[in-house]
PDB file of N, CA and C in Angstrom:
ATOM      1  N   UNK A   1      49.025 -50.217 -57.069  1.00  0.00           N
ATOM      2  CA  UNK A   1      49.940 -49.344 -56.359  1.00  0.00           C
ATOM      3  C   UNK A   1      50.023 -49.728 -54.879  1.00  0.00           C
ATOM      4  N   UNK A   2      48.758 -50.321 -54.100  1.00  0.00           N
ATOM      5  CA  UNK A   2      48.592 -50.521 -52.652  1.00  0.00           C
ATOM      6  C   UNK A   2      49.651 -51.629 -52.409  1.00  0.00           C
ATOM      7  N   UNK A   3      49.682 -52.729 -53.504  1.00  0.00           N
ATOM      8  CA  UNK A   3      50.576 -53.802 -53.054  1.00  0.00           C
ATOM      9  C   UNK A   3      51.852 -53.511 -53.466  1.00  0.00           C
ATOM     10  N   UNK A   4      52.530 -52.404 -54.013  1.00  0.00           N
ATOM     11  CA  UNK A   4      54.165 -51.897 -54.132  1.00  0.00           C
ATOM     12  C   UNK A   4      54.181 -51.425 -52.570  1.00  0.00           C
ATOM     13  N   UNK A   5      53.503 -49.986 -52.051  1.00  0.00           N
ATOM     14  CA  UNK A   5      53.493 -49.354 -51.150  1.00  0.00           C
ATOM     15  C   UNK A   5      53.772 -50.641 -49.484  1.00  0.00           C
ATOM     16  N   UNK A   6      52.788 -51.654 -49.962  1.00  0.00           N
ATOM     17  CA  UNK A   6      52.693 -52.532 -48.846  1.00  0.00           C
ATOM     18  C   UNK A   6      54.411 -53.451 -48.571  1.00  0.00           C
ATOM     19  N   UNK A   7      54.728 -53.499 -50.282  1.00  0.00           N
ATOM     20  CA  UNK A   7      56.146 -54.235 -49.976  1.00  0.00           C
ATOM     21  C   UNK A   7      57.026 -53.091 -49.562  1.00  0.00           C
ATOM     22  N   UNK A   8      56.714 -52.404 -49.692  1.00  0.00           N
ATOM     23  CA  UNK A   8      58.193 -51.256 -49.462  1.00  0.00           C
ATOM     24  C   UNK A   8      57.915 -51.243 -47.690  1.00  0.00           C
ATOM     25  N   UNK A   9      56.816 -51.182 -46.949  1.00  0.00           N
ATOM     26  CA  UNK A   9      56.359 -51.485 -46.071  1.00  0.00           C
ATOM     27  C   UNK A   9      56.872 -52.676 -45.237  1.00  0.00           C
ATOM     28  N   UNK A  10      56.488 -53.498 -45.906  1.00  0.00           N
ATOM     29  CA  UNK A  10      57.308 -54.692 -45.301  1.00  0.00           C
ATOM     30  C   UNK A  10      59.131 -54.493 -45.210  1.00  0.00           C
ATOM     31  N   UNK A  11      59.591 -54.076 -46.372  1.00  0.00           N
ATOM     32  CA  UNK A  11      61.118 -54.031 -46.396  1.00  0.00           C
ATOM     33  C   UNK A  11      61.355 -52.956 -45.432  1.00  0.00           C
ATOM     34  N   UNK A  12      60.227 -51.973 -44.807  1.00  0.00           N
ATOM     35  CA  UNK A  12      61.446 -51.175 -43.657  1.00  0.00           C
ATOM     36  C   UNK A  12      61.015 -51.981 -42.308  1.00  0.00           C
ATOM     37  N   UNK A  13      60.665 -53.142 -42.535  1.00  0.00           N
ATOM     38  CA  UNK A  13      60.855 -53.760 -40.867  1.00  0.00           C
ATOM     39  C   UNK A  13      62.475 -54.162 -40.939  1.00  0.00           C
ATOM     40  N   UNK A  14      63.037 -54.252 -42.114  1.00  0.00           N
ATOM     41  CA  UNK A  14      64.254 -54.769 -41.903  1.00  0.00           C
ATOM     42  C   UNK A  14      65.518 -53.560 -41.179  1.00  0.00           C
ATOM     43  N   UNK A  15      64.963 -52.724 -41.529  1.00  0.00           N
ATOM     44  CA  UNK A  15      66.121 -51.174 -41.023  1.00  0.00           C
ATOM     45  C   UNK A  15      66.429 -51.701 -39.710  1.00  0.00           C
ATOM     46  N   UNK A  16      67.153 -51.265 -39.252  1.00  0.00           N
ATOM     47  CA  UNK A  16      67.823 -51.436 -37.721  1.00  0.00           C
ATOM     48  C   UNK A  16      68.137 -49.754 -37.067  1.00  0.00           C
ATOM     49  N   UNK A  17      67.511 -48.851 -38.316  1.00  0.00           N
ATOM     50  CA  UNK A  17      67.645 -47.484 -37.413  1.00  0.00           C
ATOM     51  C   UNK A  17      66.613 -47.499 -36.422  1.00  0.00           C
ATOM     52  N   UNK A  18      67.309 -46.442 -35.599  1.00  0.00           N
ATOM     53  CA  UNK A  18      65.828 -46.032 -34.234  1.00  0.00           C
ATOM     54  C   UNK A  18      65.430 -44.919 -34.551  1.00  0.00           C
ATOM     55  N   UNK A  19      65.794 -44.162 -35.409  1.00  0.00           N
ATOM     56  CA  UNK A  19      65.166 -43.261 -35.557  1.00  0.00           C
ATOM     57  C   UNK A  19      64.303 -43.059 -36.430  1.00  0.00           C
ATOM     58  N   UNK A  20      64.044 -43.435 -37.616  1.00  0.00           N
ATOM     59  CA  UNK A  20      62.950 -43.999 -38.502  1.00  0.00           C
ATOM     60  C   UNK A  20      63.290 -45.337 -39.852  1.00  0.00           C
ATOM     61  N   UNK A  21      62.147 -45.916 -39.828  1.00  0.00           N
ATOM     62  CA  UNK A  21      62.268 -47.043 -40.063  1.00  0.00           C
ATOM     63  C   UNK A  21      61.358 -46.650 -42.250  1.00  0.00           C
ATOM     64  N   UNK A  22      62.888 -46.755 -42.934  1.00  0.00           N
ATOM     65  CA  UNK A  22      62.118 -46.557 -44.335  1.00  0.00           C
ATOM     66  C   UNK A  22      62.041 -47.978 -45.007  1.00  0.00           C
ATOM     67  N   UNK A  23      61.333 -48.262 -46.204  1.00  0.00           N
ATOM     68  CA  UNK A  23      61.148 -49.020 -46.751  1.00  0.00           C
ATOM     69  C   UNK A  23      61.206 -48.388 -47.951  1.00  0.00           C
ATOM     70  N   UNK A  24      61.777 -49.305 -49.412  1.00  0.00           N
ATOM     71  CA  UNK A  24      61.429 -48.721 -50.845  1.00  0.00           C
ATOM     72  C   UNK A  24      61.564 -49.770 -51.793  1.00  0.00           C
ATOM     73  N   UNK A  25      60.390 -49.269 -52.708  1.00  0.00           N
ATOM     74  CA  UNK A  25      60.788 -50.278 -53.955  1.00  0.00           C
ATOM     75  C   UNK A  25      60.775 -49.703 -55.407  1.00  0.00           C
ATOM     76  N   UNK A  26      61.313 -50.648 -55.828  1.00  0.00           N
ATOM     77  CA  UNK A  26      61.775 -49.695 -57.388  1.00  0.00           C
ATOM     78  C   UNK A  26      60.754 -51.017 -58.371  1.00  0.00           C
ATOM     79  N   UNK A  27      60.124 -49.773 -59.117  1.00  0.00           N
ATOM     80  CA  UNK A  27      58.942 -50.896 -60.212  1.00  0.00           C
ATOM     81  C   UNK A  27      59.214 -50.449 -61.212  1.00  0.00           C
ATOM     82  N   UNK A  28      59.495 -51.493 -62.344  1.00  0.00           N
ATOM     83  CA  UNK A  28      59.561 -51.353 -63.873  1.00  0.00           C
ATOM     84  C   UNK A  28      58.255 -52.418 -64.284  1.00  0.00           C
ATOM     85  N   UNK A  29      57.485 -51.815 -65.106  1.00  0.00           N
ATOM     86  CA  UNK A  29      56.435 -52.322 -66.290  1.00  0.00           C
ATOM     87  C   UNK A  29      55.922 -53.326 -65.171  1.00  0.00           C
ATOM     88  N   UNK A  30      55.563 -53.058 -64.113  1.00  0.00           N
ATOM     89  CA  UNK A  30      54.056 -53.145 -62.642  1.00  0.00           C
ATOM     90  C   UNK A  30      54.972 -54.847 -62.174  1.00  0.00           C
ATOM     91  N   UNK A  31      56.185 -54.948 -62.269  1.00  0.00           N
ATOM     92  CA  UNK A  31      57.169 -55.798 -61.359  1.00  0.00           C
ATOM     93  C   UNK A  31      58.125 -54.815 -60.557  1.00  0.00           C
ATOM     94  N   UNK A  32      58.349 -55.477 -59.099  1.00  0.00           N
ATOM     95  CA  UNK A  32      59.594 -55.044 -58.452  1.00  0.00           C
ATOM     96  C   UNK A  32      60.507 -55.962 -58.460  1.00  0.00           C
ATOM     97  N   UNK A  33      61.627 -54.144 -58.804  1.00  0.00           N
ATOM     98  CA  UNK A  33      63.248 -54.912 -59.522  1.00  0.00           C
ATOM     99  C   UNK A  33      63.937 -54.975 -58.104  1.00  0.00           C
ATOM    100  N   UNK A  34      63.559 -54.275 -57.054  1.00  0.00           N
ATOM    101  CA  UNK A  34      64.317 -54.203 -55.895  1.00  0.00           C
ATOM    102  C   UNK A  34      63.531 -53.907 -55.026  1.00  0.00           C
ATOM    103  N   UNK A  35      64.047 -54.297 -53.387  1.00  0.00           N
ATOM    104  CA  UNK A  35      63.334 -53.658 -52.197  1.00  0.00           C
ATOM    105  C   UNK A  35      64.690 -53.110 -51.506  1.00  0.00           C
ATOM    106  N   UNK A  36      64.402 -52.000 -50.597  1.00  0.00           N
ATOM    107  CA  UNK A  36      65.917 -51.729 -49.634  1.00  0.00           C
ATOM    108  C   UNK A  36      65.013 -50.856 -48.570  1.00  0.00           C
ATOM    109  N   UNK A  37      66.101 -50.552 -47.603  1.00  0.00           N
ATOM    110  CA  UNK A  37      65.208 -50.281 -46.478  1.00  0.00           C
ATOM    111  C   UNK A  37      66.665 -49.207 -45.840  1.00  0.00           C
ATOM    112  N   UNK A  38      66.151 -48.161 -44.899  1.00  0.00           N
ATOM    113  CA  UNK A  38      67.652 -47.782 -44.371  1.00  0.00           C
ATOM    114  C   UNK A  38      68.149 -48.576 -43.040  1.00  0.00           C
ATOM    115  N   UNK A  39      69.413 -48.470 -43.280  1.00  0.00           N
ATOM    116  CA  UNK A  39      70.170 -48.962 -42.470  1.00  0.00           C
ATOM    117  C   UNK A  39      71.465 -48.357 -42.083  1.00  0.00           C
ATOM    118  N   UNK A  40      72.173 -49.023 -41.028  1.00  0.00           N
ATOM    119  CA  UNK A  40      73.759 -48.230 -41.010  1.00  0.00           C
ATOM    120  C   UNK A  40      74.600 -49.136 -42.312  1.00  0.00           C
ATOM    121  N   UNK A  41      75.837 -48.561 -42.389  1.00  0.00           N
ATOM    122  CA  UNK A  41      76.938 -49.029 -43.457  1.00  0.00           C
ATOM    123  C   UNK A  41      76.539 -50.251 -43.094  1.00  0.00           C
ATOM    124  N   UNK A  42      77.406 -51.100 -43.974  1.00  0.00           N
ATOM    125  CA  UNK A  42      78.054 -52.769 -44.333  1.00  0.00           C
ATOM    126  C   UNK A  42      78.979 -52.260 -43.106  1.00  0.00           C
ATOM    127  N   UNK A  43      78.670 -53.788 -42.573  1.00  0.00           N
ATOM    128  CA  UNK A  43      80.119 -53.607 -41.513  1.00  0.00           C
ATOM    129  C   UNK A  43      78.979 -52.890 -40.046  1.00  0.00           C
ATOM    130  N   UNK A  44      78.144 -51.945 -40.235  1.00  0.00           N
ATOM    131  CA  UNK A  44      77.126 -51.608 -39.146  1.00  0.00           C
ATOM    132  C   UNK A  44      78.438 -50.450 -38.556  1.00  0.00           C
ATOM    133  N   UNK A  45      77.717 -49.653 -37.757  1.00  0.00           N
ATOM    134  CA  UNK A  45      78.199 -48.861 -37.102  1.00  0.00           C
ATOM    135  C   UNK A  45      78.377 -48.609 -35.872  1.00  0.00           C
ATOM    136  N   UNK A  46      79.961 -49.098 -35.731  1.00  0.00           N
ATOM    137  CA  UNK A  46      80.159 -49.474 -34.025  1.00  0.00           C
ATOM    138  C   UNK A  46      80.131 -48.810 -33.081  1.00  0.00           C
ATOM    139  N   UNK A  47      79.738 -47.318 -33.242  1.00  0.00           N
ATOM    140  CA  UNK A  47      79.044 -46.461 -32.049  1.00  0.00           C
ATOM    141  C   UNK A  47      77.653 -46.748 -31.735  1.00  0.00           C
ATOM    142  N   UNK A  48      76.856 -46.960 -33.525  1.00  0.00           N
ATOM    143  CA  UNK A  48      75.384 -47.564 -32.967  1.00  0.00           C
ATOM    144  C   UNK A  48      75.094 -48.546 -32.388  1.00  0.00           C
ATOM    145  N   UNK A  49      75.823 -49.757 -32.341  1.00  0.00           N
ATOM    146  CA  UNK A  49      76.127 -51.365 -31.921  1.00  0.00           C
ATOM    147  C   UNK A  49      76.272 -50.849 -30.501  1.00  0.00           C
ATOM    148  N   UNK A  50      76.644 -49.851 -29.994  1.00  0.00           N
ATOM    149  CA  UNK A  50      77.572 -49.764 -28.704  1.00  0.00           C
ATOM    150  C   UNK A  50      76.254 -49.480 -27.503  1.00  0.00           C
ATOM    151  N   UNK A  51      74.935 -48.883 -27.940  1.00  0.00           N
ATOM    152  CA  UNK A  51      74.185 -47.838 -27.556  1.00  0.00           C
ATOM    153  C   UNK A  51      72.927 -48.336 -27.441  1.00  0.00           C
ATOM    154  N   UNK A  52      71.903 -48.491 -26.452  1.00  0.00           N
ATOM    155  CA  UNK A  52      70.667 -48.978 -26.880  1.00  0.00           C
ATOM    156  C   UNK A  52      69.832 -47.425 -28.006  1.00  0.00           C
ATOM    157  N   UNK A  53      69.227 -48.542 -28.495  1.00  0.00           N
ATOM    158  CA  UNK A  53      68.126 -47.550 -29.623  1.00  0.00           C
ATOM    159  C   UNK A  53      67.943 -46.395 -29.103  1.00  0.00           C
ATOM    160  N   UNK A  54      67.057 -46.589 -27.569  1.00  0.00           N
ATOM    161  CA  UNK A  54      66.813 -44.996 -27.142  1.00  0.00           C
ATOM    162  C   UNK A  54      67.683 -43.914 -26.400  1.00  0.00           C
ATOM    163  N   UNK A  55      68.882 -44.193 -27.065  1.00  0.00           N
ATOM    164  CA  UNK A  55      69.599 -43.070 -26.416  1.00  0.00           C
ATOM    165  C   UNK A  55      70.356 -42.942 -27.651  1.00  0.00           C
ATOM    166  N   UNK A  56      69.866 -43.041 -29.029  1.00  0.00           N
ATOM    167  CA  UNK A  56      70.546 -42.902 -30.626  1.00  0.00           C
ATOM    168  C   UNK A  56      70.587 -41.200 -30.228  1.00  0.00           C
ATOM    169  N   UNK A  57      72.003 -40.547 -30.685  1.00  0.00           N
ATOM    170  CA  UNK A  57      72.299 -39.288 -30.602  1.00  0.00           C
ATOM    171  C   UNK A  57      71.857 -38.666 -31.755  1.00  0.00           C
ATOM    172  N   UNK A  58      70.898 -39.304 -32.768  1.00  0.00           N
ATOM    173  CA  UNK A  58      70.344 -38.913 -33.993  1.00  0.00           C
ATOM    174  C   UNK A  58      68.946 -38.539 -33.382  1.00  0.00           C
ATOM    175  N   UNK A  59      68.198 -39.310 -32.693  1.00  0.00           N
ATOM    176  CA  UNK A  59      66.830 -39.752 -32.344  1.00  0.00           C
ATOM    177  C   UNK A  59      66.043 -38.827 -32.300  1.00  0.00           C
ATOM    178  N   UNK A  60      66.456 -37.109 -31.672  1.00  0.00           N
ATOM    179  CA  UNK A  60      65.505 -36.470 -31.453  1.00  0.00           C
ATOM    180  C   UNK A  60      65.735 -34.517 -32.645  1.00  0.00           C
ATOM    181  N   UNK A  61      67.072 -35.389 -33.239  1.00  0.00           N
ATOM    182  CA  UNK A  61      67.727 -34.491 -34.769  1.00  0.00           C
ATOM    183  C   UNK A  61      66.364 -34.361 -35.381  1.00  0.00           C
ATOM    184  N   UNK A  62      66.625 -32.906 -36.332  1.00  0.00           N
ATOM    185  CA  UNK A  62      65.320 -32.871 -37.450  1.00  0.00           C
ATOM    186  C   UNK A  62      65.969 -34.180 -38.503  1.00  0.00           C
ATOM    187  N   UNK A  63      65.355 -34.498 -39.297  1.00  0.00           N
ATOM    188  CA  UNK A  63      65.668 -34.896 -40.174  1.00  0.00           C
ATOM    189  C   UNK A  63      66.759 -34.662 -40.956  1.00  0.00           C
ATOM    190  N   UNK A  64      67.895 -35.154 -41.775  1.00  0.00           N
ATOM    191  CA  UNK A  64      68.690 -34.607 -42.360  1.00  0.00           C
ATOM    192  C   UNK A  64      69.862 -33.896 -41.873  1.00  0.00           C
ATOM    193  N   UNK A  65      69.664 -34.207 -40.142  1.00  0.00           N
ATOM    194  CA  UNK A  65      71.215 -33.124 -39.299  1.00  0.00           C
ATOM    195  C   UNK A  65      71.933 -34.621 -38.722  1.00  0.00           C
ATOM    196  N   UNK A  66      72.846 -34.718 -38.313  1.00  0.00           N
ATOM    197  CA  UNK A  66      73.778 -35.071 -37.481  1.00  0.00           C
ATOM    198  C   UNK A  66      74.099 -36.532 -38.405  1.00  0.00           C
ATOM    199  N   UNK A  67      74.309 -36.407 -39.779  1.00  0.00           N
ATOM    200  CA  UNK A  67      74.463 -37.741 -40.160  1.00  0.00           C
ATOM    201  C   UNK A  67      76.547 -38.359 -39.612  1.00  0.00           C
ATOM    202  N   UNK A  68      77.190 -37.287 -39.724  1.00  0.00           N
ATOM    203  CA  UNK A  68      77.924 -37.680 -39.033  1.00  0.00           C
ATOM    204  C   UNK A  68      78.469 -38.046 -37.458  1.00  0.00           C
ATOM    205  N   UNK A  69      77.624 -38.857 -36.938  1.00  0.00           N
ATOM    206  CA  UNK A  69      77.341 -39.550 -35.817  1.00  0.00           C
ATOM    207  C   UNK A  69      77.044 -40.556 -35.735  1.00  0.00           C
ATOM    208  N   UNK A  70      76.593 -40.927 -37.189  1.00  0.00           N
ATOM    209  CA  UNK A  70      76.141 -42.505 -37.806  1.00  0.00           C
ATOM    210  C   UNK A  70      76.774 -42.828 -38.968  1.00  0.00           C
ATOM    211  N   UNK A  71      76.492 -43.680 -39.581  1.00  0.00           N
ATOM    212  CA  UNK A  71      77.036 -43.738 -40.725  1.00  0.00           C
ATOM    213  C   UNK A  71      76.026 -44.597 -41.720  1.00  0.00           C
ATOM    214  N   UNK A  72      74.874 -44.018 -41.763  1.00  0.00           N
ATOM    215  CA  UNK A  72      73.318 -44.482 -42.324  1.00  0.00           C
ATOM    216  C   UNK A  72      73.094 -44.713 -44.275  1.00  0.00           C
ATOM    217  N   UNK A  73      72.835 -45.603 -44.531  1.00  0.00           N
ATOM    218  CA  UNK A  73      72.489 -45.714 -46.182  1.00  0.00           C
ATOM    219  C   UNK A  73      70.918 -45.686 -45.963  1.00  0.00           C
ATOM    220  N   UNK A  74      70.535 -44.708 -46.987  1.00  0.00           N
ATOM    221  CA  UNK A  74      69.081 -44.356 -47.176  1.00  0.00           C
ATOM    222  C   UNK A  74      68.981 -45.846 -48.007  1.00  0.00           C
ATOM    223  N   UNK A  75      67.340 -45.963 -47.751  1.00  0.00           N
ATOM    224  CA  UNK A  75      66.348 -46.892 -48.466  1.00  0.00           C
ATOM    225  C   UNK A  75      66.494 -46.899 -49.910  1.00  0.00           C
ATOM    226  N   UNK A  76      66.384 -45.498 -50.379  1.00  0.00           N
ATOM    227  CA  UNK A  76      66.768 -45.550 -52.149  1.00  0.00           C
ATOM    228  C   UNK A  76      68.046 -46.221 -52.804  1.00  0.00           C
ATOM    229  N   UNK A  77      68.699 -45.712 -51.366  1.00  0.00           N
ATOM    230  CA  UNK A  77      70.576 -46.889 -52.179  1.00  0.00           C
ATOM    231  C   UNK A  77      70.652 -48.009 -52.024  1.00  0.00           C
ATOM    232  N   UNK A  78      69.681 -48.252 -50.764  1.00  0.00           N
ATOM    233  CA  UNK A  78      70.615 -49.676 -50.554  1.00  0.00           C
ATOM    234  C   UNK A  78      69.342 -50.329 -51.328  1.00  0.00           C
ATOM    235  N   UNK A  79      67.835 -49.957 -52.256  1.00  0.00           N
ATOM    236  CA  UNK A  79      66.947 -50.601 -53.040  1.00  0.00           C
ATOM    237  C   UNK A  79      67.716 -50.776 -54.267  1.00  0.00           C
ATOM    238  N   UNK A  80      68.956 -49.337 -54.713  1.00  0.00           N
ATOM    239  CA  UNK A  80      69.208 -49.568 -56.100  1.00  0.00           C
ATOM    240  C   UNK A  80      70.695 -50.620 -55.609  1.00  0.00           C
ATOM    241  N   UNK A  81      71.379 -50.641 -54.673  1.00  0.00           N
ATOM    242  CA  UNK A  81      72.396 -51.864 -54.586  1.00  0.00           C
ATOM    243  C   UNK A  81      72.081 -52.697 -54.302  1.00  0.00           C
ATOM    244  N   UNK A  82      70.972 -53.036 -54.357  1.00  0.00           N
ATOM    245  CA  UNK A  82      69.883 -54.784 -54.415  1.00  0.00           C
ATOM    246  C   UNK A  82      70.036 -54.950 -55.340  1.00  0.00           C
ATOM    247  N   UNK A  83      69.590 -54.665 -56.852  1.00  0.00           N
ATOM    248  CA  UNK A  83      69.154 -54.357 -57.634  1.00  0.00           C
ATOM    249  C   UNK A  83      69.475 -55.846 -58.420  1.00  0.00           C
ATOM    250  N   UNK A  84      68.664 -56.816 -58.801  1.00  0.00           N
ATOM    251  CA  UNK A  84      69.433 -57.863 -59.125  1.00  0.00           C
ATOM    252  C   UNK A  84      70.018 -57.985 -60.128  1.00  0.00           C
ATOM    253  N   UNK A  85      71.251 -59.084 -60.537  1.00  0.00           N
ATOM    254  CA  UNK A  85      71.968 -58.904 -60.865  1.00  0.00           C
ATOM    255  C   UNK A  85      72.294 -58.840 -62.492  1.00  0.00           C
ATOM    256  N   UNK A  86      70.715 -59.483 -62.466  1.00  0.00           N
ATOM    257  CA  UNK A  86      70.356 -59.435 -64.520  1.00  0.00           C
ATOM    258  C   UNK A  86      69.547 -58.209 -65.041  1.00  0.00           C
ATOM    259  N   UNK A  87      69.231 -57.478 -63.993  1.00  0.00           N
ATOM    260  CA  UNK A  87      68.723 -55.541 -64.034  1.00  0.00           C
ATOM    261  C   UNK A  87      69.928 -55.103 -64.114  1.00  0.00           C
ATOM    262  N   UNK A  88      69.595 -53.456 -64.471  1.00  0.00           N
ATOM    263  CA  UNK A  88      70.169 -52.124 -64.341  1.00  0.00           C
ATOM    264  C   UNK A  88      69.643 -51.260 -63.809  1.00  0.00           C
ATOM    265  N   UNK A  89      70.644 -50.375 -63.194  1.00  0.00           N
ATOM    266  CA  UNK A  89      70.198 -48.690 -62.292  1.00  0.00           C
ATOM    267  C   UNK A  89      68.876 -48.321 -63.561  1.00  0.00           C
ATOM    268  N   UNK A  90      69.162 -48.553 -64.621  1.00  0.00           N
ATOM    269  CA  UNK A  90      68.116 -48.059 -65.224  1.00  0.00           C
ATOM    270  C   UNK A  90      66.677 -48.796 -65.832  1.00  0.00           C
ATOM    271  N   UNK A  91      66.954 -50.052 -65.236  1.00  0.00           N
ATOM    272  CA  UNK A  91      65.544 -50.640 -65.479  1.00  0.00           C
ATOM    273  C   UNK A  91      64.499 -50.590 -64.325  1.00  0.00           C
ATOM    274  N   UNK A  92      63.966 -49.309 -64.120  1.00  0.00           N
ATOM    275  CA  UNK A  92      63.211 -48.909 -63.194  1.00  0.00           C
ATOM    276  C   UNK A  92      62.453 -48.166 -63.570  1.00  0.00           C
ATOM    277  N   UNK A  93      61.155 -47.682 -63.444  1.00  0.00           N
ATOM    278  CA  UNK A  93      60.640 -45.906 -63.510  1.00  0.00           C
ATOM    279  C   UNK A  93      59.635 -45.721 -62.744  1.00  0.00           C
ATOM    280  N   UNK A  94      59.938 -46.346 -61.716  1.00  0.00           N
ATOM    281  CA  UNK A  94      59.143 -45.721 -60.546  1.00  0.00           C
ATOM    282  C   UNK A  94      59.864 -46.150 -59.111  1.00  0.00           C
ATOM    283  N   UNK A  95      59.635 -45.102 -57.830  1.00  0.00           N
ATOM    284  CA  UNK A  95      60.559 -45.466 -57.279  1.00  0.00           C
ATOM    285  C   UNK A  95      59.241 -44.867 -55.891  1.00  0.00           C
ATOM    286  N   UNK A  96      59.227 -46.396 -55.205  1.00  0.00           N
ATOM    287  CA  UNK A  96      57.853 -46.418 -54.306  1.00  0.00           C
ATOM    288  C   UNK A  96      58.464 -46.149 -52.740  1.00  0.00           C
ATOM    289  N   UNK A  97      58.187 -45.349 -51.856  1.00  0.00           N
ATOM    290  CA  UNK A  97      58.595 -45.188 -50.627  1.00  0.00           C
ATOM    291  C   UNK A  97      57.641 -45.300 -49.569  1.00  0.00           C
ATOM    292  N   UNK A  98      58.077 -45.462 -48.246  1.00  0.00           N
ATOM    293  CA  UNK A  98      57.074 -45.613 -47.066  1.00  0.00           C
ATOM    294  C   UNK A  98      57.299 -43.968 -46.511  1.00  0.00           C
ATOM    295  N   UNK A  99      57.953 -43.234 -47.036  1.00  0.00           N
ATOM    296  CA  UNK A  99      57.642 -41.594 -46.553  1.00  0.00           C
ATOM    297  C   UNK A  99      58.076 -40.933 -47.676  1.00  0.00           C
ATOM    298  N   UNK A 100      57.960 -39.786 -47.313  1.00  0.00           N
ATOM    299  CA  UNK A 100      57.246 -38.885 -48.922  1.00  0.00           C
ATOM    300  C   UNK A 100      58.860 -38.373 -49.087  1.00  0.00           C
ATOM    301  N   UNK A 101      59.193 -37.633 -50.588  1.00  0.00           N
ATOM    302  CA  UNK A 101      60.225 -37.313 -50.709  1.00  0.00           C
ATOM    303  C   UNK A 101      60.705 -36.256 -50.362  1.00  0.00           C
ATOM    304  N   UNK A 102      61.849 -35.570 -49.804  1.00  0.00           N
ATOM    305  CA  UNK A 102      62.323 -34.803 -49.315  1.00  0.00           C
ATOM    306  C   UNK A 102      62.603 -33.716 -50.427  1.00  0.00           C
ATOM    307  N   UNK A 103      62.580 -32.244 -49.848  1.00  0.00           N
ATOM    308  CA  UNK A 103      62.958 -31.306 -50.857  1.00  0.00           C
ATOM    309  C   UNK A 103      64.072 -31.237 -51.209  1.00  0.00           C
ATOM    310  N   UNK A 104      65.350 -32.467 -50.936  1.00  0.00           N
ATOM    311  CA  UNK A 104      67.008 -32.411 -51.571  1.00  0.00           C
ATOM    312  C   UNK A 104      66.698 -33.114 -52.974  1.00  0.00           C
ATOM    313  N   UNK A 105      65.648 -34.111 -52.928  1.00  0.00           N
ATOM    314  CA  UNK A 105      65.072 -34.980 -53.941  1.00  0.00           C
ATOM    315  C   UNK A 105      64.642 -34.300 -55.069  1.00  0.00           C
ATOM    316  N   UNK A 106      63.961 -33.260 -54.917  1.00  0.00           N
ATOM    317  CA  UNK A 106      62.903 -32.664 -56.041  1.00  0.00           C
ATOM    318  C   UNK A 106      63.678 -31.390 -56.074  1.00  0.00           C
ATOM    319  N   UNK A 107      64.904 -31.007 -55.663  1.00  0.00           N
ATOM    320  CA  UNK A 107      65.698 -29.893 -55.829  1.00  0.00           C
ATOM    321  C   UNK A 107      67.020 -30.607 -56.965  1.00  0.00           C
ATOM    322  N   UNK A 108      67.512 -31.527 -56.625  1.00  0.00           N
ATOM    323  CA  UNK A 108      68.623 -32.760 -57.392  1.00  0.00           C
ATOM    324  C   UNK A 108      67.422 -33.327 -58.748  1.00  0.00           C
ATOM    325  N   UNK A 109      66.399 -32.816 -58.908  1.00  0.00           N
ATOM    326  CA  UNK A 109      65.975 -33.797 -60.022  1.00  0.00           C
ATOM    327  C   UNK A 109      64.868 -32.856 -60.881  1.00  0.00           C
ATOM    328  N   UNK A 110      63.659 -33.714 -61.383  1.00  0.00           N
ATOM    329  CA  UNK A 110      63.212 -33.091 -62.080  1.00  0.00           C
ATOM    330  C   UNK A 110      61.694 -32.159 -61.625  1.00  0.00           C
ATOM    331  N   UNK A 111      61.720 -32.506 -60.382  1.00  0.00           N
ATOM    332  CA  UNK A 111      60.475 -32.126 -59.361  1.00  0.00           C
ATOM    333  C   UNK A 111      59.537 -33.005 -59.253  1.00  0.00           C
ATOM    334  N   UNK A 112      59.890 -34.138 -59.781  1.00  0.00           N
ATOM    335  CA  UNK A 112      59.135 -35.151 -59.618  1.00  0.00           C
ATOM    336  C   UNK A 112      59.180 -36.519 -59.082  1.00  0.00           C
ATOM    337  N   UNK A 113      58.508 -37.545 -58.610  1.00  0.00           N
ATOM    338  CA  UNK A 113      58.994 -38.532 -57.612  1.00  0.00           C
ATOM    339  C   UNK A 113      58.832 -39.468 -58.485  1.00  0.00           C
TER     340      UNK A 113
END
């Protein structure tokens, strides 16, 4: 489990948010099918491009407020639009993160991570 946790780890050095940096990986039968990390849209977001990091109008938001100010893909989407190209959304059953899951997660599902 330490060396999933560690890659999902590694994949949020790639985020380019300033406000927190996620990592995730998706494991089927103790292989990873994907890594993703958050980031802004494809294309990046030309108010965030415009702005150094520490003055992100997200930066000091709770969690989960002002997403329209950015235009951010969580770690879980952009791990399952990795997803390579001889997998499926459903060849996964475990889904490894560098922060714990949020209560929209375990409210949308089965209460479980």
């Amino acid at each position: 489990m330490q060396q999933f946790f560690d890659e999902a780890q590694a994949g949020s050095r790639w985020s380019n948010c300033a406000k927190q940096k996620v990592g995730v990986v998706l494991v089927k039968d103790g292989s990873i099918v994907s890594v993703g990390w958050n980031s802004c849209a494809c294309g990046g977001c030309s108010r965030c491009a415009m702005i150094p990091s520490e003055k992100c109008a997200r930066l000091d938001l709770p969690s989960g407020e002002g997403y329209e100010l950015s235009r951010p893909v969580h770690a879980e989407v952009s791990a399952m639009l990795r997803v390579r190209l001889d997998r499926s959304l459903d060849d996964f059953e475990r889904c490894i993160a560098t922060v714990e899951p949020t209560e929209e997660l375990y409210a949308g599902g089965t209460g479980s991570a």
